[in-house]
Protein backbone atom coordinates (compact mmCIF):
# COMPACT_ATOMS: atom_id res chain seq x y z
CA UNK A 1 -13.95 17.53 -15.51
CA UNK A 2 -11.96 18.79 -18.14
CA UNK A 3 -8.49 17.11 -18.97
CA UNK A 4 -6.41 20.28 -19.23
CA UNK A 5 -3.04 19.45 -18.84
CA UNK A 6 -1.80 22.93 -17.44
CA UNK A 7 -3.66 22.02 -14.14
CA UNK A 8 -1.06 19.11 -13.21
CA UNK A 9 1.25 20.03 -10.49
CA UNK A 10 3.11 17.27 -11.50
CA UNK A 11 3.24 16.00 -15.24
CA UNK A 12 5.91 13.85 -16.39
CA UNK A 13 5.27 14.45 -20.79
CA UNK A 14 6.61 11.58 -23.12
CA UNK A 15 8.56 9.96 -20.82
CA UNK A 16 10.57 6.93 -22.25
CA UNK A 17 13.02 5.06 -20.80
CA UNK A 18 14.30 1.88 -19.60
CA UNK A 19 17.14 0.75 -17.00
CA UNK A 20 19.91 0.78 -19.58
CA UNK A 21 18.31 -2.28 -21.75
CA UNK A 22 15.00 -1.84 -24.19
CA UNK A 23 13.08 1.41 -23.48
CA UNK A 24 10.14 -0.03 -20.70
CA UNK A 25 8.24 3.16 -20.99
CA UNK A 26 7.23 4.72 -24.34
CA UNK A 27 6.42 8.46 -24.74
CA UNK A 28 4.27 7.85 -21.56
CA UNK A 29 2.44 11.55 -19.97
CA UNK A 30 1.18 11.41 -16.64
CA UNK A 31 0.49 13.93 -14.49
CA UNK A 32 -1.74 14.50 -11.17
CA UNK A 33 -3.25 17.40 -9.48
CA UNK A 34 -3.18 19.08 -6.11
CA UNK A 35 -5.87 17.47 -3.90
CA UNK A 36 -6.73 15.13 -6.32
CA UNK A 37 -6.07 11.36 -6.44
CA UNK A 38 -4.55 9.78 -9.81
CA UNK A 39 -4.20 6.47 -10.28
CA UNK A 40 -2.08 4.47 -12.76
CA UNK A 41 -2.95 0.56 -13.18
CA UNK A 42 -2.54 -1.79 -15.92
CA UNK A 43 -1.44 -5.69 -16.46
CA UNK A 44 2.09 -6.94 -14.87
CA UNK A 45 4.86 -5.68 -16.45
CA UNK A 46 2.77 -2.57 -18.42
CA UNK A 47 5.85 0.20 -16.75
CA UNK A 48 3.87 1.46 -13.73
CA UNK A 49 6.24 1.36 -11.17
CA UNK A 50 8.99 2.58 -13.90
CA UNK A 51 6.95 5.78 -15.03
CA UNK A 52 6.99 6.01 -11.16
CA UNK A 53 10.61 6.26 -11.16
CA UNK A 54 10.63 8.24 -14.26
CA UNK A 55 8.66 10.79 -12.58
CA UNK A 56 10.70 10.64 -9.17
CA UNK A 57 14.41 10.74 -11.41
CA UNK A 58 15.08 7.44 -10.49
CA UNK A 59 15.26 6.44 -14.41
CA UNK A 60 17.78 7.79 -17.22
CA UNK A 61 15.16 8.92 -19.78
CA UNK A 62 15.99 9.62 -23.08
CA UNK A 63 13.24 11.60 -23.69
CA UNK A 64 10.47 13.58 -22.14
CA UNK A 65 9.98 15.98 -19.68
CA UNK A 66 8.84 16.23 -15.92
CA UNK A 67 7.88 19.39 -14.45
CA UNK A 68 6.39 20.13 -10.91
CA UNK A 69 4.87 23.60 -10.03
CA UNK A 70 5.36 24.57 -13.77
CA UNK A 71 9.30 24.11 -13.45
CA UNK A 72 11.46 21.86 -15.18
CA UNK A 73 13.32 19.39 -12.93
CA UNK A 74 13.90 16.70 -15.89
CA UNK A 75 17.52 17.01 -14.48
CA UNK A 76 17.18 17.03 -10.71
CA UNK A 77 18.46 14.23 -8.37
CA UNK A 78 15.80 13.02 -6.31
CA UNK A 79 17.45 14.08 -3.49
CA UNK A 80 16.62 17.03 -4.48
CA UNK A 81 12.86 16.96 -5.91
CA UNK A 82 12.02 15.77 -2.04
CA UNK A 83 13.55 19.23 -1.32
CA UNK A 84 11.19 20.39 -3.63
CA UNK A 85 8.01 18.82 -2.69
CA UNK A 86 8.10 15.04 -3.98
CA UNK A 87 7.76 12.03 -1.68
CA UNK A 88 8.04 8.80 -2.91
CA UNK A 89 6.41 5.44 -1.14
CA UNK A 90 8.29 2.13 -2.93
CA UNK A 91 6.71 -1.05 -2.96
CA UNK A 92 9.31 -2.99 -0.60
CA UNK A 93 12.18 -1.63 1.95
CA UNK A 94 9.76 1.34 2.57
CA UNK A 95 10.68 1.06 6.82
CA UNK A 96 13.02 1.05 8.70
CA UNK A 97 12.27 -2.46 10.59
CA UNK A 98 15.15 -2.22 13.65
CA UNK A 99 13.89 1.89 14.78
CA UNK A 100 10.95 2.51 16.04
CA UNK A 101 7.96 4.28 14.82
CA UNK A 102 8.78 7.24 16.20
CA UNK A 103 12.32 7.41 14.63
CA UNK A 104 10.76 6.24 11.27
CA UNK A 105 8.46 9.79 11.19
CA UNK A 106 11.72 11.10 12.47
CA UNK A 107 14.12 10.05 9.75
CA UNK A 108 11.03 10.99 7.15
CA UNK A 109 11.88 14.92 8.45
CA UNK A 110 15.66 14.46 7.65
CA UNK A 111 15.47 17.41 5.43
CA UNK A 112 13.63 19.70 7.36
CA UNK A 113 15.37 22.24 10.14
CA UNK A 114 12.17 23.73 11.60
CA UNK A 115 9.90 21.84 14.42
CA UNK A 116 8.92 19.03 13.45
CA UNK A 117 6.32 18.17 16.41
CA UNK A 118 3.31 19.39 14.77
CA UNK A 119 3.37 17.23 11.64
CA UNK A 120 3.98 14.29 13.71
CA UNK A 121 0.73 14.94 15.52
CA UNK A 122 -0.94 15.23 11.97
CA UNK A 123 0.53 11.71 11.12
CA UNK A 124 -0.68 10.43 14.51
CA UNK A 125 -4.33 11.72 14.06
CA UNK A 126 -4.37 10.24 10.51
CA UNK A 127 -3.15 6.95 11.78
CA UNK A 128 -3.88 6.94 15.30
CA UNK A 129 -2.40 2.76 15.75
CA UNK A 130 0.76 4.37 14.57
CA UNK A 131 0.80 6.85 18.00
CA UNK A 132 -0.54 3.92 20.46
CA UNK A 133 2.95 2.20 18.87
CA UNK A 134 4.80 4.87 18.73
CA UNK A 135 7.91 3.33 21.06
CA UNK A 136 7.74 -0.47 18.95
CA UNK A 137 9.88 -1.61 16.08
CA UNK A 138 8.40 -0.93 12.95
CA UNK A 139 9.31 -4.40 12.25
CA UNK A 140 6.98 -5.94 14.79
CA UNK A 141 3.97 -4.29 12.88
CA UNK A 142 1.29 -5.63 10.31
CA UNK A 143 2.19 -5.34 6.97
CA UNK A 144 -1.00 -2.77 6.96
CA UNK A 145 0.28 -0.65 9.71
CA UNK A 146 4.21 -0.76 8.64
CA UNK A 147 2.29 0.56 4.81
CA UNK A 148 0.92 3.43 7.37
CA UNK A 149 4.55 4.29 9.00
CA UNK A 150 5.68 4.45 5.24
CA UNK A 151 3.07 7.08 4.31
CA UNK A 152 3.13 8.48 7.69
CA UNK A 153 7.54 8.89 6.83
CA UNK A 154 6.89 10.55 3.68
CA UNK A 155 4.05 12.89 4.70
CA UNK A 156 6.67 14.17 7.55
CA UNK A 157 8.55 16.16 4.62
CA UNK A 158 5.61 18.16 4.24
CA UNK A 159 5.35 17.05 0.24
CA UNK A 160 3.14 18.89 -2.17
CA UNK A 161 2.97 15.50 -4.13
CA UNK A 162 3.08 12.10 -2.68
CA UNK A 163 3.58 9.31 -4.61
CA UNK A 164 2.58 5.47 -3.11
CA UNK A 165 3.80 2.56 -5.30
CA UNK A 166 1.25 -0.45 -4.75
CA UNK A 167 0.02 1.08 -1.42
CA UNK A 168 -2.41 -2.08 -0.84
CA UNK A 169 -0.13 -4.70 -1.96
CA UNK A 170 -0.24 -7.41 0.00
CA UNK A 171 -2.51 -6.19 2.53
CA UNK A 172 -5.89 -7.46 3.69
CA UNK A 173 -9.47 -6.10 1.67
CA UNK A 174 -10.42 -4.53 4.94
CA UNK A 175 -7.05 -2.56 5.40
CA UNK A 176 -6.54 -1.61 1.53
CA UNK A 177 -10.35 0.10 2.24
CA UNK A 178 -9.20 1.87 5.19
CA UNK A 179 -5.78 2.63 3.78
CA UNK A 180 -7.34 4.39 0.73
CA UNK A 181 -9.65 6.31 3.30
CA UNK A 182 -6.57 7.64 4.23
CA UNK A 183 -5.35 8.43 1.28
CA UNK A 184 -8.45 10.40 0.47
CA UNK A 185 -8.04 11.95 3.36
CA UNK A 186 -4.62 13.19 2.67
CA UNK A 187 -5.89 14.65 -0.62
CA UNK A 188 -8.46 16.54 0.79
CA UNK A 189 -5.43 18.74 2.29
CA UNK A 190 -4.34 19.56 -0.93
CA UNK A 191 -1.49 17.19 -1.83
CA UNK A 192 -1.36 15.46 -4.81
CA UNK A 193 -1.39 11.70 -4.72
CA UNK A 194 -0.42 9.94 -7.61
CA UNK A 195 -0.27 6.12 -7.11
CA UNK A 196 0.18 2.71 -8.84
CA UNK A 197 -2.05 0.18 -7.40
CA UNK A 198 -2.70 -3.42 -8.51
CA UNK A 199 -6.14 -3.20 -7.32
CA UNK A 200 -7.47 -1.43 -10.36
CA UNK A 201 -11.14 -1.31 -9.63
CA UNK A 202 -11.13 -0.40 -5.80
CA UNK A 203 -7.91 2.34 -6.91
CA UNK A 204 -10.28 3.58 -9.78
CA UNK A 205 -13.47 3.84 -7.36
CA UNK A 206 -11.44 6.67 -5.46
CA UNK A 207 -9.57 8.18 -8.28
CA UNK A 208 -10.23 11.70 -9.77
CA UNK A 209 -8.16 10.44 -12.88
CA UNK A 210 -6.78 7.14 -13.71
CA UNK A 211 -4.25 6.30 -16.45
CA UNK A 212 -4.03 2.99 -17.92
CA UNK A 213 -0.41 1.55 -19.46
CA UNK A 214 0.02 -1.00 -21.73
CA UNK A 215 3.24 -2.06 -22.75
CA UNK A 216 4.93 1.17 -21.23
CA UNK A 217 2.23 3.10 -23.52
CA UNK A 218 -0.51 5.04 -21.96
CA UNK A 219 -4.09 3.30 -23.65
CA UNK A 220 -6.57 5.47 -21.37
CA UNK A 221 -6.87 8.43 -19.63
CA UNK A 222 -10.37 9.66 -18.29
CA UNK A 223 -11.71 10.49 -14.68
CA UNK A 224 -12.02 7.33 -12.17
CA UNK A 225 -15.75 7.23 -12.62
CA UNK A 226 -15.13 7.36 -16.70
CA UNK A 227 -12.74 4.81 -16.71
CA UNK A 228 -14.83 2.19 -14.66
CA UNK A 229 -17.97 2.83 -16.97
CA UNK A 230 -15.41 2.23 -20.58
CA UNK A 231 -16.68 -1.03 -21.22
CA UNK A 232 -13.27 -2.12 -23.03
CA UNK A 233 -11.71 -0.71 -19.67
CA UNK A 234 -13.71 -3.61 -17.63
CA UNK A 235 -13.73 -6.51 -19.76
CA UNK A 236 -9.57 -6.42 -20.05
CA UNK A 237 -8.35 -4.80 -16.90
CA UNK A 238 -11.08 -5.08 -14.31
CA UNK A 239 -12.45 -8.40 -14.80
CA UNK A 240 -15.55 -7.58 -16.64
């Protein structure tokens, strides 16, 4: 697999940035493909989740550039790169606990006008627990199957990228392997998934392309399979 960058329907180029303090991400690139998965994983505190935000316009950078499709939206709210195509999974406060499943898919359509019926289907044959509760509060759920309404919210904008922020976190082995079924599921309709994920090894097994941070710097970028042969890879990041 060659690493041409001009493939990446999303590719955030030397990103860096911080929250108003230090810079927590240093002329960082990351990009993903359509139908492809891309991981990003490295220690606690290496500026995952921020090049996340970078990437979404959730950051003030004060330098770099992200483009999606081959356009330039360095300057767009993300308000408006959902409009374009971007969904965006957080780590925490990703449901709404007090509606109901149902009115979670529904509120993930707010910016859609068109019928809406047959992508809730879709979500309810990728997750079919999610239809069998489809009238209970999302916030009498399992953490695994409130992480499903949360994907299942942000697939109902019809996004050409998808982005999950520690999918798996918290969740039990068994569920993080059927959640990244899923997930490789979802990419084999031609969205690109681009997610952080504690879980380095497992995240890597599925990935097409993994980037690994360090210190809001990226250290190594190769295909999933490449990365979990690099010997310096598995001795400091996946436990030998």
């Amino acid at each position: 697999m060659t690493m041409n960058d001009s493939e990446d329907y999303l590719l955030g180029e030397n990103m860096t940035g911080g929250y108003g303090g230090p810079d927590i991400i240093h002329e960082c690139t990351i990009g993903a493909r359509s139908g492809e998965i891309t991981v990003v994983v490295g220690p606690n505190g290496s500026g995952k989740s921020t090049a996340m935000k970078a990437l979404f316009g959730m950051l003030e950078m004060r330098e770099g550039t992200v483009r999606l499709g081959g356009e330039d939206i360095t300057a767009l709210s993300p308000q408006d790169r959902v409009v374009r195509g971007m969904s965006l999974v957080p780590q925490t406060g990703n449901v709404f606990t007090s509606m109901t499943v149902e009115e979670n898919l529904e509120m993930g359509a707010f910016i859609r006008e068109d019928d809406i019926a047959d992508t809730m289907g879709r979500v309810f044959d990728l997750f079919p627990v999610l239809k069998e509760k489809r009238r209970q509060l999302a916030g009498e759920l399992s953490g695994g199957q409130r992480q499903q309404v949360a994907v299942g919210r942000a697939l109902m904008t019809r996004p050409k990228v998808l982005m999950l922020d520690e999918p798996t976190a918290g969740v039990s082995p068994i569920v993080m392997t059927e959640l990244f079924e899923q997930i490789l599921y979802i990419a084999g309709d031609g969205i690109a998934i681009l997610m952080v994920e504690q879980n380095a090894r497992q995240a890597l097994a599925i990935a097409d392309r993994g980037y690994v941070l360090v210190q809001g710097r990226n250290r190594y970028t190769d295909t999933g399979p490449a990365l979990m042969m690099n010997t310096e890879v598995r001795r400091a990041f996946l436990g030998g």
